[in-house]
PDB file of N, CA and C in Angstrom:
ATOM      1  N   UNK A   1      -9.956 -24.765 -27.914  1.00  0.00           N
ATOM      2  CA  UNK A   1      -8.558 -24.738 -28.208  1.00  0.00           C
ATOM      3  C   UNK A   1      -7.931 -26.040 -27.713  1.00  0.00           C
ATOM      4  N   UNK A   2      -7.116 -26.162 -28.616  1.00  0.00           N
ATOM      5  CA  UNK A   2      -6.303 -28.214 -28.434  1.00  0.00           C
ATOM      6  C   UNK A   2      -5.313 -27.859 -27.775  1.00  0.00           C
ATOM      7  N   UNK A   3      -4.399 -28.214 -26.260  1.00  0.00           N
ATOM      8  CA  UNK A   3      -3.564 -27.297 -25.644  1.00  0.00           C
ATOM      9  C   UNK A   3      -2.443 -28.822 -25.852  1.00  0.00           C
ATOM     10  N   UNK A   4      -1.322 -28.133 -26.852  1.00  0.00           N
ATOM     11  CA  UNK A   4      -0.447 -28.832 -26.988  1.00  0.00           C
ATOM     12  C   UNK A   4       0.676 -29.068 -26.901  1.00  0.00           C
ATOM     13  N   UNK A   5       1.372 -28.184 -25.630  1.00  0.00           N
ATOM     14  CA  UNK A   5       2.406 -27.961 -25.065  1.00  0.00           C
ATOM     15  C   UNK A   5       1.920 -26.663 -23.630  1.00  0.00           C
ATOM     16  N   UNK A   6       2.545 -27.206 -22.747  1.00  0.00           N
ATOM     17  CA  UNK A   6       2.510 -26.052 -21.554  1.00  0.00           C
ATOM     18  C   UNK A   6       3.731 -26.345 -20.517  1.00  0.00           C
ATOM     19  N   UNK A   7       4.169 -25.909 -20.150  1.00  0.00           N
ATOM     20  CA  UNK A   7       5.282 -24.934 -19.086  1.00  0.00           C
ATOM     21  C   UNK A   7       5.015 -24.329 -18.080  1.00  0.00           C
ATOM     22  N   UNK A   8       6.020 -24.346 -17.393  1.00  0.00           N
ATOM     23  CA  UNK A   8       5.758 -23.850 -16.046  1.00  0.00           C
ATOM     24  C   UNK A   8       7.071 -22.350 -16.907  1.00  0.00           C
ATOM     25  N   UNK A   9       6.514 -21.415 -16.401  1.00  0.00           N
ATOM     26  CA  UNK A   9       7.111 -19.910 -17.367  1.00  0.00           C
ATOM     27  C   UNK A   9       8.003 -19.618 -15.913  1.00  0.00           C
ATOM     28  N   UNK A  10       6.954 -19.388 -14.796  1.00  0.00           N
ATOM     29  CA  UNK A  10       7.915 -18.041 -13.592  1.00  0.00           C
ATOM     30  C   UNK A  10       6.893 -18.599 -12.849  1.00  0.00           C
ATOM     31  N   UNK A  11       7.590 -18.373 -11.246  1.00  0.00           N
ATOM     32  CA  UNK A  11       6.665 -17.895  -9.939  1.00  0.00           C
ATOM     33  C   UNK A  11       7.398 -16.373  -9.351  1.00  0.00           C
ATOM     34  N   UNK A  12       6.135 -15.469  -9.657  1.00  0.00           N
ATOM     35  CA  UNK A  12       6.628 -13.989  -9.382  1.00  0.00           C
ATOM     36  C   UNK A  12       5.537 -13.265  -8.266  1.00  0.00           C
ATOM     37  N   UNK A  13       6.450 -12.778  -7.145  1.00  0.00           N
ATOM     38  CA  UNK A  13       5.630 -12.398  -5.938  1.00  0.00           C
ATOM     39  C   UNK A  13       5.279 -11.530  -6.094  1.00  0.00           C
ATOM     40  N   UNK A  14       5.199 -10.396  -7.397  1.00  0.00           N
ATOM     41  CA  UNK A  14       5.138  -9.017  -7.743  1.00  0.00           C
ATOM     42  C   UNK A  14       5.837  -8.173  -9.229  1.00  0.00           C
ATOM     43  N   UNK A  15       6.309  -7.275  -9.037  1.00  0.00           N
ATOM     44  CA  UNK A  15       6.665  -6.498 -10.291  1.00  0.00           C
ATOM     45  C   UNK A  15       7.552  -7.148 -11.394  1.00  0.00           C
ATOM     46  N   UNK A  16       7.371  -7.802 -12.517  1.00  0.00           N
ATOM     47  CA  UNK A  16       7.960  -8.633 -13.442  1.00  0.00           C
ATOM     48  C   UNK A  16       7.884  -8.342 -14.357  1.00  0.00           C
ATOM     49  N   UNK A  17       9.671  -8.339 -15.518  1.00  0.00           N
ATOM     50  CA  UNK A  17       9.096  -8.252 -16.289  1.00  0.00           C
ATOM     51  C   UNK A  17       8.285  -9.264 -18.011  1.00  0.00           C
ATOM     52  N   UNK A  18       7.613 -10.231 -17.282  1.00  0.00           N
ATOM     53  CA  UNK A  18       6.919 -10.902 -17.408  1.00  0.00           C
ATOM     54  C   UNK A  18       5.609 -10.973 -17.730  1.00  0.00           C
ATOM     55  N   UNK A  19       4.846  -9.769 -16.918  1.00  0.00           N
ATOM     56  CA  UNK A  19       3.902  -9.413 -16.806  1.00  0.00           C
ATOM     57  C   UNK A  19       3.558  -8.293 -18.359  1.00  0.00           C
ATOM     58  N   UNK A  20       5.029  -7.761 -18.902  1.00  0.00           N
ATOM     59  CA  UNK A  20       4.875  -6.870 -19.627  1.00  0.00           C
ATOM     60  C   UNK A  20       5.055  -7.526 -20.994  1.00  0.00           C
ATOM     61  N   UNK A  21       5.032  -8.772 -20.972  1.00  0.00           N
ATOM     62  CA  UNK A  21       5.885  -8.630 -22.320  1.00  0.00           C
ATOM     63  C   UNK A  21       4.460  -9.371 -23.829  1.00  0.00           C
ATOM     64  N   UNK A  22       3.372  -9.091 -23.569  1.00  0.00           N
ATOM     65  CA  UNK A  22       2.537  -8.919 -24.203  1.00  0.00           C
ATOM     66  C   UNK A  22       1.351  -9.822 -24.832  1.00  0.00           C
ATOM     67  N   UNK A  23       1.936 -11.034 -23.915  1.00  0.00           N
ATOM     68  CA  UNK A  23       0.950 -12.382 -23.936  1.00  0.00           C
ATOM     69  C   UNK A  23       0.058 -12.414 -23.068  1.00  0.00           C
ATOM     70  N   UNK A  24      -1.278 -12.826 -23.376  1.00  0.00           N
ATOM     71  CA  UNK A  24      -2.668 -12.985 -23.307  1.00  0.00           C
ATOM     72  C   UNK A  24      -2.158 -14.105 -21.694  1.00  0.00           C
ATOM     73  N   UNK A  25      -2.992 -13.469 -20.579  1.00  0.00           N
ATOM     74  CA  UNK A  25      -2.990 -14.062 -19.494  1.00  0.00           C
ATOM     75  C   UNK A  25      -4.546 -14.068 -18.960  1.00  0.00           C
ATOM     76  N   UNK A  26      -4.621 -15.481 -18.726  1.00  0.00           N
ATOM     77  CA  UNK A  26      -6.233 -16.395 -18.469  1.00  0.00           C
ATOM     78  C   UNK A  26      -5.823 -16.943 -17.044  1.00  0.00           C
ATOM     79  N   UNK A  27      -6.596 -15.556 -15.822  1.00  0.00           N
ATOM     80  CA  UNK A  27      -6.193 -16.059 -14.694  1.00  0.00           C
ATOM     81  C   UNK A  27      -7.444 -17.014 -13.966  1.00  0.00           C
ATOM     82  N   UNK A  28      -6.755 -17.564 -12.607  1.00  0.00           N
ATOM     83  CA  UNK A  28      -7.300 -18.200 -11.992  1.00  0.00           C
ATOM     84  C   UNK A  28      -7.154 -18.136 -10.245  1.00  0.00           C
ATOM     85  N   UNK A  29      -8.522 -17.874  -9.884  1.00  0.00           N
ATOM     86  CA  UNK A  29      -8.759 -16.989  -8.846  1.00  0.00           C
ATOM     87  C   UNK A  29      -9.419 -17.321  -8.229  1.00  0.00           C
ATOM     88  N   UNK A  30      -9.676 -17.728  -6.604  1.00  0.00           N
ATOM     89  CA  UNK A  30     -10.817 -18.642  -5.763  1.00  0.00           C
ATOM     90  C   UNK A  30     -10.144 -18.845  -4.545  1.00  0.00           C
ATOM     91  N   UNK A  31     -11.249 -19.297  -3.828  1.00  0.00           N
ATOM     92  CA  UNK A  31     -10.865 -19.208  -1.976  1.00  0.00           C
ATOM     93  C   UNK A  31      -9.495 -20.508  -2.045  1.00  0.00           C
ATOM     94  N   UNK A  32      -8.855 -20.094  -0.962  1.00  0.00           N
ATOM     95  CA  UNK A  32      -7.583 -21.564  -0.506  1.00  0.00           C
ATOM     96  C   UNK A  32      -8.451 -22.818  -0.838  1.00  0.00           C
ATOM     97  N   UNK A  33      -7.756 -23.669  -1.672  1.00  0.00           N
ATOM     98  CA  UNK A  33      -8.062 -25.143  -1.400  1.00  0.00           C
ATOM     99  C   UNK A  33      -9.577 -25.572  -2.216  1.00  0.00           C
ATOM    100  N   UNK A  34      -9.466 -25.040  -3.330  1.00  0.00           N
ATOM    101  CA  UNK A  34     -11.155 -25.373  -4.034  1.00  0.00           C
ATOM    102  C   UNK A  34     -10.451 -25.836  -5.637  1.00  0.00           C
ATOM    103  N   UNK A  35      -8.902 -25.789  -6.021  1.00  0.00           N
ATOM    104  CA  UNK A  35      -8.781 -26.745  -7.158  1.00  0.00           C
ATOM    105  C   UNK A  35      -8.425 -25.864  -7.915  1.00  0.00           C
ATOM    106  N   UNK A  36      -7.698 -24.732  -8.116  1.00  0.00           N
ATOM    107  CA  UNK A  36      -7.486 -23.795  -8.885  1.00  0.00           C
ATOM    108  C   UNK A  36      -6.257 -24.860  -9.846  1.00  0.00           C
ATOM    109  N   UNK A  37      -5.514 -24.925  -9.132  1.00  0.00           N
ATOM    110  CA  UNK A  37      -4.050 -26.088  -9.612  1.00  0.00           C
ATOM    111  C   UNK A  37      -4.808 -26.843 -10.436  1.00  0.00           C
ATOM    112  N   UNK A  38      -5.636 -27.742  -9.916  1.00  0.00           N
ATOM    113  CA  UNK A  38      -6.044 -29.137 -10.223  1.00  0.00           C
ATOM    114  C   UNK A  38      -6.989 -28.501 -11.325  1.00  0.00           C
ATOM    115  N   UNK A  39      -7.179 -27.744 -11.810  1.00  0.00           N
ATOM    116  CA  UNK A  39      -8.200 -27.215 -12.859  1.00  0.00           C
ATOM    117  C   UNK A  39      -7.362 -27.027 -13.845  1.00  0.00           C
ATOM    118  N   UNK A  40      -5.568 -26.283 -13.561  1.00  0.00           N
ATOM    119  CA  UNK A  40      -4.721 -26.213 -14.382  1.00  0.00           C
ATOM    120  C   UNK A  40      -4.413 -27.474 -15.149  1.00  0.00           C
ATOM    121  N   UNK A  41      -4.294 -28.038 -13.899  1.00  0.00           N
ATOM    122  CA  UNK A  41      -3.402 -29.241 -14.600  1.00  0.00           C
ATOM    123  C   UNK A  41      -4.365 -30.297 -15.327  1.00  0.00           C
ATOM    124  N   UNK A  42      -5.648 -30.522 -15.151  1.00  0.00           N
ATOM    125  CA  UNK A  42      -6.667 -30.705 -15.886  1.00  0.00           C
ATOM    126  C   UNK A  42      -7.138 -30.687 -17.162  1.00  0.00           C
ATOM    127  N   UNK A  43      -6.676 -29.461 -17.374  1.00  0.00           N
ATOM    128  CA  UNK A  43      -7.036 -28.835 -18.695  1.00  0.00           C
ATOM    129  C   UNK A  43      -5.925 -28.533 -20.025  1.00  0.00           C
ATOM    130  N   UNK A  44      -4.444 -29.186 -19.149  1.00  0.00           N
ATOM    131  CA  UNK A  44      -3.759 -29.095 -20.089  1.00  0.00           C
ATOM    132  C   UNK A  44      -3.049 -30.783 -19.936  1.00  0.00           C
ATOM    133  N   UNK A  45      -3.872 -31.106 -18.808  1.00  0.00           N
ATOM    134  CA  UNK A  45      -3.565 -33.180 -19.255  1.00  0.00           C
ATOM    135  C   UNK A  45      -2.250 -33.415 -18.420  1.00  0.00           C
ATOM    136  N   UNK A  46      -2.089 -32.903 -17.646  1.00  0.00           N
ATOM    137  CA  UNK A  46      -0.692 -33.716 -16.731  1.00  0.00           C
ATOM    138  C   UNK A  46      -0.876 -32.942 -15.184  1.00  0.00           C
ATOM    139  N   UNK A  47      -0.523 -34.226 -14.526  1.00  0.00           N
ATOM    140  CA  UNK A  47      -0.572 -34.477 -13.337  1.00  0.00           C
ATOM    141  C   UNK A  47      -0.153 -33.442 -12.194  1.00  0.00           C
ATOM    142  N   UNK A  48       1.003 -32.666 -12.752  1.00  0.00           N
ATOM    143  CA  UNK A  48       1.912 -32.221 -11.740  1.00  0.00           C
ATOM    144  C   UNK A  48       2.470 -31.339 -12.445  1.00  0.00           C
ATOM    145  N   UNK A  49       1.935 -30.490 -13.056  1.00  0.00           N
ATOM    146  CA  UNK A  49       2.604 -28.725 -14.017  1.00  0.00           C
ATOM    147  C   UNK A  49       2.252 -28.367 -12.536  1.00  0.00           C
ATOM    148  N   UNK A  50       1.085 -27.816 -12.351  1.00  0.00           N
ATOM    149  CA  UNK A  50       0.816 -26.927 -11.044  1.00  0.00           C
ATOM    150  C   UNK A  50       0.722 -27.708 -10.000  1.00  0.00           C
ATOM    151  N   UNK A  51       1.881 -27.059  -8.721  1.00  0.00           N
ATOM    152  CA  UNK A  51       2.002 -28.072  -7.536  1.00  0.00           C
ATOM    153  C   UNK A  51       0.425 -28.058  -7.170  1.00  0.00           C
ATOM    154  N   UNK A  52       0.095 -29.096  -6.323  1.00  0.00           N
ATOM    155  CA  UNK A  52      -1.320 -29.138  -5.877  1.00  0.00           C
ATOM    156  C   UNK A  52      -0.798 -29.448  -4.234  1.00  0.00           C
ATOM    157  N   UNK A  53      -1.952 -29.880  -3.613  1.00  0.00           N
ATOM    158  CA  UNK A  53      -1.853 -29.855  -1.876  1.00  0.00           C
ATOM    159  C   UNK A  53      -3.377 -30.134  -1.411  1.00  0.00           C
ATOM    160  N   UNK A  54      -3.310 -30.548  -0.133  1.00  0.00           N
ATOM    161  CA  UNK A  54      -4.680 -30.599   0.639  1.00  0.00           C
ATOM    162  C   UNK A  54      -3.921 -29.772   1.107  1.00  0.00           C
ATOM    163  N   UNK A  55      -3.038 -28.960   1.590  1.00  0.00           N
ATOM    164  CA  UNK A  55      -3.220 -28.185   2.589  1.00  0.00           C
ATOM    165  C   UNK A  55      -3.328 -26.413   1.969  1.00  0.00           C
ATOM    166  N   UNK A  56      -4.307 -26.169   2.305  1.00  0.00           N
ATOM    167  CA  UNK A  56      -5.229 -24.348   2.257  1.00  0.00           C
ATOM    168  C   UNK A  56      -3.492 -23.760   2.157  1.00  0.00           C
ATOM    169  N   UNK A  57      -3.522 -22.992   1.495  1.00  0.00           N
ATOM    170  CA  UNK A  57      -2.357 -22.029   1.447  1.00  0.00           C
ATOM    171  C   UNK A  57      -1.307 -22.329   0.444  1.00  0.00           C
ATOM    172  N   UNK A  58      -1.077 -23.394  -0.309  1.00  0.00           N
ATOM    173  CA  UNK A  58       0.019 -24.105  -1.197  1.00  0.00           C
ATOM    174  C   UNK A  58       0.904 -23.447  -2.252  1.00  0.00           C
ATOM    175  N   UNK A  59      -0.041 -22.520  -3.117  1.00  0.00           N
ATOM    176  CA  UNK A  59       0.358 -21.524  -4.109  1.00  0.00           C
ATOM    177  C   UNK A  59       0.899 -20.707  -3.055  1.00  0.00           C
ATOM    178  N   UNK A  60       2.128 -19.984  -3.132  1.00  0.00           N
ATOM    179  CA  UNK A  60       2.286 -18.996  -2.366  1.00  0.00           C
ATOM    180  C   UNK A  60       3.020 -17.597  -3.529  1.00  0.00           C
ATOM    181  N   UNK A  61       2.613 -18.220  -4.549  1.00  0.00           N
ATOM    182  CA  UNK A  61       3.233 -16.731  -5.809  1.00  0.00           C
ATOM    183  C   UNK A  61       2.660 -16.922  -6.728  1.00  0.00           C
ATOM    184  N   UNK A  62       2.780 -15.880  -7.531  1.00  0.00           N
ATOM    185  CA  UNK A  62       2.087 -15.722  -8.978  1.00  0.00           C
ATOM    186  C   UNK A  62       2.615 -16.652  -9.755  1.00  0.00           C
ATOM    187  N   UNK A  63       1.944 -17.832 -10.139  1.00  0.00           N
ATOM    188  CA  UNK A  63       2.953 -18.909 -11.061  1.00  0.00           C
ATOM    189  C   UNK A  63       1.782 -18.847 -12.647  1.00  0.00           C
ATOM    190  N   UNK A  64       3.015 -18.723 -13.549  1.00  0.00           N
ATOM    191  CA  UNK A  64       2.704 -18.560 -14.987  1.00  0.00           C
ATOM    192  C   UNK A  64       3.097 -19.340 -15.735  1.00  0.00           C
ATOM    193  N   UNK A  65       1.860 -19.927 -16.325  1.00  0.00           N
ATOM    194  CA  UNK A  65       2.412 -21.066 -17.520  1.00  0.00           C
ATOM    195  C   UNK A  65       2.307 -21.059 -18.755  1.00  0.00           C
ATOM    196  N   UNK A  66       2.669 -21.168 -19.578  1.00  0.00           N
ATOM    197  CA  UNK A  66       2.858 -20.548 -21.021  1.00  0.00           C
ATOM    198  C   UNK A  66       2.434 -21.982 -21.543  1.00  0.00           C
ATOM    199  N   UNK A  67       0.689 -21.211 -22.219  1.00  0.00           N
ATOM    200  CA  UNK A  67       0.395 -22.439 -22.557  1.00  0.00           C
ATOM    201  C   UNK A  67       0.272 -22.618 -24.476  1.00  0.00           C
ATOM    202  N   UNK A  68       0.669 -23.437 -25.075  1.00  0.00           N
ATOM    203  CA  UNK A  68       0.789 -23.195 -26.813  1.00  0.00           C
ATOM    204  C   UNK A  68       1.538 -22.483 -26.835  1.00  0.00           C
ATOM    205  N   UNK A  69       2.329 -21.964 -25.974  1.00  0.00           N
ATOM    206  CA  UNK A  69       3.875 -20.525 -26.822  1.00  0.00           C
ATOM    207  C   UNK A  69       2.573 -19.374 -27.508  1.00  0.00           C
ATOM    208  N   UNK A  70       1.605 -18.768 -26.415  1.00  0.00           N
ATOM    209  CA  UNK A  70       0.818 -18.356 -26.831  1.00  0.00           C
ATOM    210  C   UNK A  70      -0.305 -17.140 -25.503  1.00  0.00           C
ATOM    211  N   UNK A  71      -0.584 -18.336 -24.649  1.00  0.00           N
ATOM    212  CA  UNK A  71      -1.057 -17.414 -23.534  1.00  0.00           C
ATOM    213  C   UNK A  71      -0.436 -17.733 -22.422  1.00  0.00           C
ATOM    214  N   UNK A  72      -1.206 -17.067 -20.862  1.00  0.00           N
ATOM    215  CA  UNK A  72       0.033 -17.715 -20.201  1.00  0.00           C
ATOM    216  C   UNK A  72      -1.547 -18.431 -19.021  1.00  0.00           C
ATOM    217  N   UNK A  73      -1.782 -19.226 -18.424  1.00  0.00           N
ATOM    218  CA  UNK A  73      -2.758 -19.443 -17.253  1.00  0.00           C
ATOM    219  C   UNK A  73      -1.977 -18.998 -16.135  1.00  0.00           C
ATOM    220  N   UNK A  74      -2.731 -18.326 -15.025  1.00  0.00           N
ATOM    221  CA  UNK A  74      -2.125 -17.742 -14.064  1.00  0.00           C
ATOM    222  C   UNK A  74      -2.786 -18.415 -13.117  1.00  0.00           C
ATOM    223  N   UNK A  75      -2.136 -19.047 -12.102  1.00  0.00           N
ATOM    224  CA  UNK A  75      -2.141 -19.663 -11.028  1.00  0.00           C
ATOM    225  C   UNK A  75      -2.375 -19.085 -10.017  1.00  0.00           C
ATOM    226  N   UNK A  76      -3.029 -17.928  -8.775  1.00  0.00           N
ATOM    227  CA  UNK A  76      -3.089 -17.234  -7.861  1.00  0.00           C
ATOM    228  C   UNK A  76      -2.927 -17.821  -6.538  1.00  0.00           C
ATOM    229  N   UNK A  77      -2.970 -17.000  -5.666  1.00  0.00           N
ATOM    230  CA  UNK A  77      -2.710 -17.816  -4.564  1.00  0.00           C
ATOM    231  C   UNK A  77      -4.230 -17.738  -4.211  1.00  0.00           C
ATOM    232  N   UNK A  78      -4.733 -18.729  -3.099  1.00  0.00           N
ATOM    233  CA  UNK A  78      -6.378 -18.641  -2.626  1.00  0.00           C
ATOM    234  C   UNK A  78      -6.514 -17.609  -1.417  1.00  0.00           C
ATOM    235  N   UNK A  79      -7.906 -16.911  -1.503  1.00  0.00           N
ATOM    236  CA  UNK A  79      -8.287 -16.074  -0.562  1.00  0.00           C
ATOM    237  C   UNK A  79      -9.227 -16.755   0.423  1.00  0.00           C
ATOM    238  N   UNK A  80      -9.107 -16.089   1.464  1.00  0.00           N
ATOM    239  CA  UNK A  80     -10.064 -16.760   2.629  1.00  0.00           C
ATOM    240  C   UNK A  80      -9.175 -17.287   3.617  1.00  0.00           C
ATOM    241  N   UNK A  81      -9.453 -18.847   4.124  1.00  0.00           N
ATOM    242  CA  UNK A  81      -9.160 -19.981   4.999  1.00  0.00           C
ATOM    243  C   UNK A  81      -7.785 -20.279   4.057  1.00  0.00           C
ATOM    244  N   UNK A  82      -6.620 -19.997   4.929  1.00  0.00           N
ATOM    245  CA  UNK A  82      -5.252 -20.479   4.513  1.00  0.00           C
ATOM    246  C   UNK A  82      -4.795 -21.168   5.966  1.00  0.00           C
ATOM    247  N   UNK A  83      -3.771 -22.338   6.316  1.00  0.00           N
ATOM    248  CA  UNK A  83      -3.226 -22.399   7.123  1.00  0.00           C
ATOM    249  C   UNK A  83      -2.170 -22.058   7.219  1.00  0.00           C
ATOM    250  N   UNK A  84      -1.912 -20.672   7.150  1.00  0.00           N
ATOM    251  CA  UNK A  84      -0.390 -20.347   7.195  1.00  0.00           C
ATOM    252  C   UNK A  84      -0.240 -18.352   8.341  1.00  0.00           C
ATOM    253  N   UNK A  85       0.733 -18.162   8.352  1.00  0.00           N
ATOM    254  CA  UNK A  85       0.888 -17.079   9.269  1.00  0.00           C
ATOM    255  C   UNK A  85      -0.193 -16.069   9.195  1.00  0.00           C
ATOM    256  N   UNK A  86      -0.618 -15.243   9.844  1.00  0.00           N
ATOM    257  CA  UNK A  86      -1.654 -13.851   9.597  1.00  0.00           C
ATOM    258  C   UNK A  86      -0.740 -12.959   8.497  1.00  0.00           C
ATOM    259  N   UNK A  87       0.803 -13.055   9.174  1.00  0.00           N
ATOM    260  CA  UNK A  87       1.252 -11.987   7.850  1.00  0.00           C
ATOM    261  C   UNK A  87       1.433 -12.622   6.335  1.00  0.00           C
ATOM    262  N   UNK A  88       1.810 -13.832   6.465  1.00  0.00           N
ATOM    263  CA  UNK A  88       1.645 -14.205   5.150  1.00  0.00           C
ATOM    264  C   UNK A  88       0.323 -14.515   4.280  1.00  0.00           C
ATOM    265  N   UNK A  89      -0.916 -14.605   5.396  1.00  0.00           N
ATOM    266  CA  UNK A  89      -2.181 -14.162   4.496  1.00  0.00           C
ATOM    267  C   UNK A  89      -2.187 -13.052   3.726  1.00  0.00           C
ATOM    268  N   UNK A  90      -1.981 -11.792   5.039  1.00  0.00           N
ATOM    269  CA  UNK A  90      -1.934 -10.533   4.217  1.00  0.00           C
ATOM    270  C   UNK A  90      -1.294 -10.443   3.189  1.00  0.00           C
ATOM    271  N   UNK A  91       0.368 -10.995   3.008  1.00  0.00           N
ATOM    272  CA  UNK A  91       1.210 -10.910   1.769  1.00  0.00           C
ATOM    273  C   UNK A  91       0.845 -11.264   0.125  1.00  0.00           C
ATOM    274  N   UNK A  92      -0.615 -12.417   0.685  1.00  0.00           N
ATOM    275  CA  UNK A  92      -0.676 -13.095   0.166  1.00  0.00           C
ATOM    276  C   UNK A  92      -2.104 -12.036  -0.692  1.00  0.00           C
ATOM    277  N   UNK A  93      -2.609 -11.591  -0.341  1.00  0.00           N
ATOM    278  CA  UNK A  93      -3.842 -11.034  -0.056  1.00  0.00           C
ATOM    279  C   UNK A  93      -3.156  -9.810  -1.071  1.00  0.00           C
ATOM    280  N   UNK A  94      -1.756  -9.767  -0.530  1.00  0.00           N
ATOM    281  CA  UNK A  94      -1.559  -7.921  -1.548  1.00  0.00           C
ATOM    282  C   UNK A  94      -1.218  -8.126  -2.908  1.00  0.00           C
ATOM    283  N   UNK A  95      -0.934  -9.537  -2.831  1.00  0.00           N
ATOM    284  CA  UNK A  95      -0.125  -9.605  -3.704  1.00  0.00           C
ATOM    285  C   UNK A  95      -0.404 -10.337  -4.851  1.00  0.00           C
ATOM    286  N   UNK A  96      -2.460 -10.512  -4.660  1.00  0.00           N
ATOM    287  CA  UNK A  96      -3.429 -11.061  -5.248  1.00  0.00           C
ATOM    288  C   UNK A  96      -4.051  -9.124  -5.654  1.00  0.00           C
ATOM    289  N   UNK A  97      -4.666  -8.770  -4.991  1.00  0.00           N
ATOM    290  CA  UNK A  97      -4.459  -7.142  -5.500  1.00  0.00           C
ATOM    291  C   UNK A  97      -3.725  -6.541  -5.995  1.00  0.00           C
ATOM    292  N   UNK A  98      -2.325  -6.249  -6.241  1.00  0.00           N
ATOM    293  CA  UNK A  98      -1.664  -5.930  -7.082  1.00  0.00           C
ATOM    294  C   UNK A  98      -1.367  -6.640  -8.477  1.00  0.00           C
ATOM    295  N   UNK A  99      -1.755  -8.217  -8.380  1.00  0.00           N
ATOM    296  CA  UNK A  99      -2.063  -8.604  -9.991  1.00  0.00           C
ATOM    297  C   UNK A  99      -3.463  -7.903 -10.667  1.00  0.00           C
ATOM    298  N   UNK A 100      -4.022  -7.648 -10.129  1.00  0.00           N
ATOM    299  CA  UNK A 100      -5.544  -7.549 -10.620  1.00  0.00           C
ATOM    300  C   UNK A 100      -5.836  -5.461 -10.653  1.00  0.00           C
ATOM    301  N   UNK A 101      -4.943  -5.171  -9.484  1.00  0.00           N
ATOM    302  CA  UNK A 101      -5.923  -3.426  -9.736  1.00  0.00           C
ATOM    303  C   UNK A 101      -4.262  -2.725  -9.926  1.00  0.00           C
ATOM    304  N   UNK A 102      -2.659  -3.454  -9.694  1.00  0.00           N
ATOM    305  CA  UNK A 102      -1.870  -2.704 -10.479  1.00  0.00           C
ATOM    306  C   UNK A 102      -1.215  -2.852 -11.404  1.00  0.00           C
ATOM    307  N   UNK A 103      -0.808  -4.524 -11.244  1.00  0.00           N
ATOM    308  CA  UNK A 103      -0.235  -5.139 -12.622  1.00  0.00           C
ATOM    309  C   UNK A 103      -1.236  -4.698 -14.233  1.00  0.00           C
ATOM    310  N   UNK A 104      -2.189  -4.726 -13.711  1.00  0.00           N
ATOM    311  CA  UNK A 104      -2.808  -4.778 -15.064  1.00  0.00           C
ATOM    312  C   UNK A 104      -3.420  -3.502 -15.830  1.00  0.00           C
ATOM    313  N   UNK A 105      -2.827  -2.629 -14.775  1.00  0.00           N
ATOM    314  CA  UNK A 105      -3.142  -0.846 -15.034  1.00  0.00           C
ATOM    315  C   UNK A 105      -1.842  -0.684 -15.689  1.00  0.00           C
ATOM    316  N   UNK A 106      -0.993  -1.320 -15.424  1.00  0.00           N
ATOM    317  CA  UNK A 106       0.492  -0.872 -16.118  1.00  0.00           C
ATOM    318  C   UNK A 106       0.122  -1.350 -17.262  1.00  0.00           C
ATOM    319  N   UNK A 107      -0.029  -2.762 -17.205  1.00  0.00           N
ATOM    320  CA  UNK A 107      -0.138  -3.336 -18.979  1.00  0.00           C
ATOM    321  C   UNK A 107      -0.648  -2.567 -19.703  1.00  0.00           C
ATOM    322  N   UNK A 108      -2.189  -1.545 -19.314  1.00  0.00           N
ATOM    323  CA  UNK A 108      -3.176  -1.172 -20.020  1.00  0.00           C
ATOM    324  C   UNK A 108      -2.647   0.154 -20.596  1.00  0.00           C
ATOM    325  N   UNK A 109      -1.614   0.839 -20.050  1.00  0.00           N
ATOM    326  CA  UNK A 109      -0.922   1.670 -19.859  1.00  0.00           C
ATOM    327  C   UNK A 109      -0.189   1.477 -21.172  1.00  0.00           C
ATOM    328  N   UNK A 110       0.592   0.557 -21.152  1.00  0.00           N
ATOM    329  CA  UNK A 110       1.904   0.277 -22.537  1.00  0.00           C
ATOM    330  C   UNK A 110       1.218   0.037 -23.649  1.00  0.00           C
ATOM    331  N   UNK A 111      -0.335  -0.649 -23.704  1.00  0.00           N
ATOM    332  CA  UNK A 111      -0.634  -0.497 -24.757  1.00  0.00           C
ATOM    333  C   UNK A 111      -1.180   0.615 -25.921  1.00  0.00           C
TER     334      UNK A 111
END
């Protein structure tokens, strides 16, 4: 696929309705600090759609980009080694589980 327009759509920490509205989402998922961003922004040719960082922890929300007015790439936050609070690991941690075992039970749900 030739990706010929992309956007930054939303950064959503949870229940959106965004999540519902029926476009094809191609996520992206991996320990803190291994290039999830830099894979985004890679693949659709510009520098700075998805913030990037050396520092472990950077994504801190569900960020969605609407790529072709068509799907959306989902940006996650990283699991593992973060440098940031114990509670905001966990936040971070739930809120990587609730895209994956509730967000997507609802979708499966409406269809």
């Amino acid at each position: 696929m030739k990706i010929t327009s992309a956007q930054f759509a939303k950064g959503a920490r949870g229940s959106d309705s965004i999540f519902e509205d029926g476009i094809p989402q191609v996520a992206f998922i991996g320990r803190s600090n291994v290039g999830k961003s830099s894979v985004i922004n890679f693949l659709v040719g510009q520098n700075d759609l998805a913030k990037t960082s050396s520092f472990p922890g950077r994504t801190q929300k569900i960020n969605l980009f609407l790529i072709n007015k068509a799907l959306y790439f989902v940006d996650l936050p990283g699991y593992g080694y973060a440098k940031v609070p114990n509670k905001l690991k966990d936040s971070l941690r739930a809120m990587v589980n609730w895209y994956f075992f509730v967000s997507n039970c609802q979708q499966k749900k409406l269809s």
